[in-house]
C-alpha atoms as a PDB file:
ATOM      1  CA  UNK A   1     168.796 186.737 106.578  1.00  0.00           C
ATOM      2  CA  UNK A   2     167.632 183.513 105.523  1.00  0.00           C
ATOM      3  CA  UNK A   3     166.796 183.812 101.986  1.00  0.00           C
ATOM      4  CA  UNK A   4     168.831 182.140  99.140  1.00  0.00           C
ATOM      5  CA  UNK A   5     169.865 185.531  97.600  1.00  0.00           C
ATOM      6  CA  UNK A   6     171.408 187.303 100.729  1.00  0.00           C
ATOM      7  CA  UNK A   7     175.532 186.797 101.419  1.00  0.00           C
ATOM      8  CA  UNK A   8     174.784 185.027 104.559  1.00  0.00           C
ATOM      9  CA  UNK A   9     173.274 181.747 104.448  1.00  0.00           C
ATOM     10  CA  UNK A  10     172.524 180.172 107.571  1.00  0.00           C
ATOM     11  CA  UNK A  11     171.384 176.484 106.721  1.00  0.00           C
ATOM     12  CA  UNK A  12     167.864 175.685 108.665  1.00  0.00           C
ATOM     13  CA  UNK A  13     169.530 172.632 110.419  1.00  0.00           C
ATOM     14  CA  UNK A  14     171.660 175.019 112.197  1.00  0.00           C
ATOM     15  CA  UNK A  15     168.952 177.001 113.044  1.00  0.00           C
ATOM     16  CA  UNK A  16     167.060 174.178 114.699  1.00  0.00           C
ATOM     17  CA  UNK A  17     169.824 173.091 116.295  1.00  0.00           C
ATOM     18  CA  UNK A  18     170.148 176.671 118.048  1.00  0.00           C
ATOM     19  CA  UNK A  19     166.625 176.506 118.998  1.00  0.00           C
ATOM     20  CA  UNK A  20     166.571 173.113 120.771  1.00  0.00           C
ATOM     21  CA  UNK A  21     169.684 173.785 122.157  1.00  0.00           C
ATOM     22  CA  UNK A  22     168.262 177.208 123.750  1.00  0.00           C
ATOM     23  CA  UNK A  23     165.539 175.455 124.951  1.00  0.00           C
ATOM     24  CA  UNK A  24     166.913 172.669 126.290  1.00  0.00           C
ATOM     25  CA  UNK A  25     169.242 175.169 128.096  1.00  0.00           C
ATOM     26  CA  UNK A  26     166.247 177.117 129.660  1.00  0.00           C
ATOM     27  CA  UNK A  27     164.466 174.054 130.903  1.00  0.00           C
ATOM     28  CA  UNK A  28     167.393 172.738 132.593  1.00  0.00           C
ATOM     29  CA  UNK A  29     168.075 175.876 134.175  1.00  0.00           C
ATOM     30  CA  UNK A  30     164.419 176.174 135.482  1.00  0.00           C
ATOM     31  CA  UNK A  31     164.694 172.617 136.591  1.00  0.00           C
ATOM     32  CA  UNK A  32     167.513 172.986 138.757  1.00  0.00           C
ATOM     33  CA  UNK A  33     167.112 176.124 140.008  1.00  0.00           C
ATOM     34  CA  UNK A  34     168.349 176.692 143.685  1.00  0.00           C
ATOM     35  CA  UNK A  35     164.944 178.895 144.181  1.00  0.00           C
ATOM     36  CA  UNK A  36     162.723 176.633 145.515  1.00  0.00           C
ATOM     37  CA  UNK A  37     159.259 178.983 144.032  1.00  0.00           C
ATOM     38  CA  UNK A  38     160.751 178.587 140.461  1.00  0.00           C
ATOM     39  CA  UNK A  39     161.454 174.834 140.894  1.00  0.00           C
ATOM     40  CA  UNK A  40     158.341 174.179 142.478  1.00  0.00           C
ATOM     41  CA  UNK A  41     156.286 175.630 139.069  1.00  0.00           C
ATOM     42  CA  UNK A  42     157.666 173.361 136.480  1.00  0.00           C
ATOM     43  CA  UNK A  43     156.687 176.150 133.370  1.00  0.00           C
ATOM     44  CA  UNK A  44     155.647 174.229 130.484  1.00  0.00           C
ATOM     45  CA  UNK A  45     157.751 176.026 127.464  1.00  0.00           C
ATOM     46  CA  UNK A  46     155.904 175.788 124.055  1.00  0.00           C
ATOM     47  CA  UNK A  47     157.208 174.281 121.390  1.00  0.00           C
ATOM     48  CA  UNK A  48     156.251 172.511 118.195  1.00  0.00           C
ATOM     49  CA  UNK A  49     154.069 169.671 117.676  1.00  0.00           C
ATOM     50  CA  UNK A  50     157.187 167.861 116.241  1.00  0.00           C
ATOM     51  CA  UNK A  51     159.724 168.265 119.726  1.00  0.00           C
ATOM     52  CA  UNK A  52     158.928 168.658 123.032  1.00  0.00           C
ATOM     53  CA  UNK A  53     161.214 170.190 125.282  1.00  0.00           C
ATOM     54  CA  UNK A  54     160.951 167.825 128.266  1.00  0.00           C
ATOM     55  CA  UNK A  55     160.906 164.932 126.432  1.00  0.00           C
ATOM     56  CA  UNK A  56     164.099 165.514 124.835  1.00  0.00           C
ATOM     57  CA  UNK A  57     165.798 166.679 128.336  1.00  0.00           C
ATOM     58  CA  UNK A  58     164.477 163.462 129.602  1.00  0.00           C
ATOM     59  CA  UNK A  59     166.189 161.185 126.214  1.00  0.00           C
ATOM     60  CA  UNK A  60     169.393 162.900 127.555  1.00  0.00           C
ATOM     61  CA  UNK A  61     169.630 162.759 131.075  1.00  0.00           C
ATOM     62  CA  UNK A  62     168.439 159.179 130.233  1.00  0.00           C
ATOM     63  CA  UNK A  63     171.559 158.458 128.006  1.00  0.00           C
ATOM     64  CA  UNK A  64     173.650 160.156 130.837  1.00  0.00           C
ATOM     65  CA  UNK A  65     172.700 157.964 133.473  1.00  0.00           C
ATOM     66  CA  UNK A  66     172.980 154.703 131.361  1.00  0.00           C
ATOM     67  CA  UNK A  67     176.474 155.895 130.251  1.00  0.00           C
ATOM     68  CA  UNK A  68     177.187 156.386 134.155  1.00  0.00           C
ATOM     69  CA  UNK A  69     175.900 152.563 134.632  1.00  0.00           C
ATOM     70  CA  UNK A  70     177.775 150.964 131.748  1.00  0.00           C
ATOM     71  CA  UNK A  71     181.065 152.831 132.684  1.00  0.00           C
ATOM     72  CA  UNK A  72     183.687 152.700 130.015  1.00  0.00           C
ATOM     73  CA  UNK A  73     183.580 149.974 127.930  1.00  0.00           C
ATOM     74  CA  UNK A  74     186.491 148.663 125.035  1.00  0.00           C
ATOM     75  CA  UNK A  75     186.062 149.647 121.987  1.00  0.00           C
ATOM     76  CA  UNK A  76     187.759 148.239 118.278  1.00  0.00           C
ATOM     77  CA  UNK A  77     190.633 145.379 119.041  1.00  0.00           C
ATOM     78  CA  UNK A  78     191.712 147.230 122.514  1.00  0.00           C
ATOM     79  CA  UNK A  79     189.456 144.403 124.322  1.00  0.00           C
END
């Protein structure tokens, strides 16, 4: 499936990208569960040594809540 002479070639970007995404998608999920046992655990999902799954939820919901501060701002000559 992921060699260079089989018909479909799935590019290893794509690949990672799944894999964070999954990831990202199970942590969140655990995170904001409505059952208070599985909240309460906090499982620590393994990853690599070069991304960690929490820090990376964290970047985003960090993003999130400065794009929620700044609001919509002008962009290009519409100022």
């Amino acid at each position: 499936m992921y060699c260079r002479k089989a018909k479909l070639k799935l590019f290893l970007n794509s690949i990672l990208e799944e894999y964070k995404c999954g990831n990202t998608r199970l942590m969140t999920m655990l995170e904001d569960s409505d059952d208070t046992v599985v909240r309460s655990i906090q499982p620590q999902l393994r990853t690599g040594r070069k991304w960690k799954v929490a820090e990376g939820v964290n970047q985003i919901k960090q993003g999130l809540k400065m794009k929620e501060v700044t609001g919509l701002t002008h962009t290009g000559r519409k100022g």
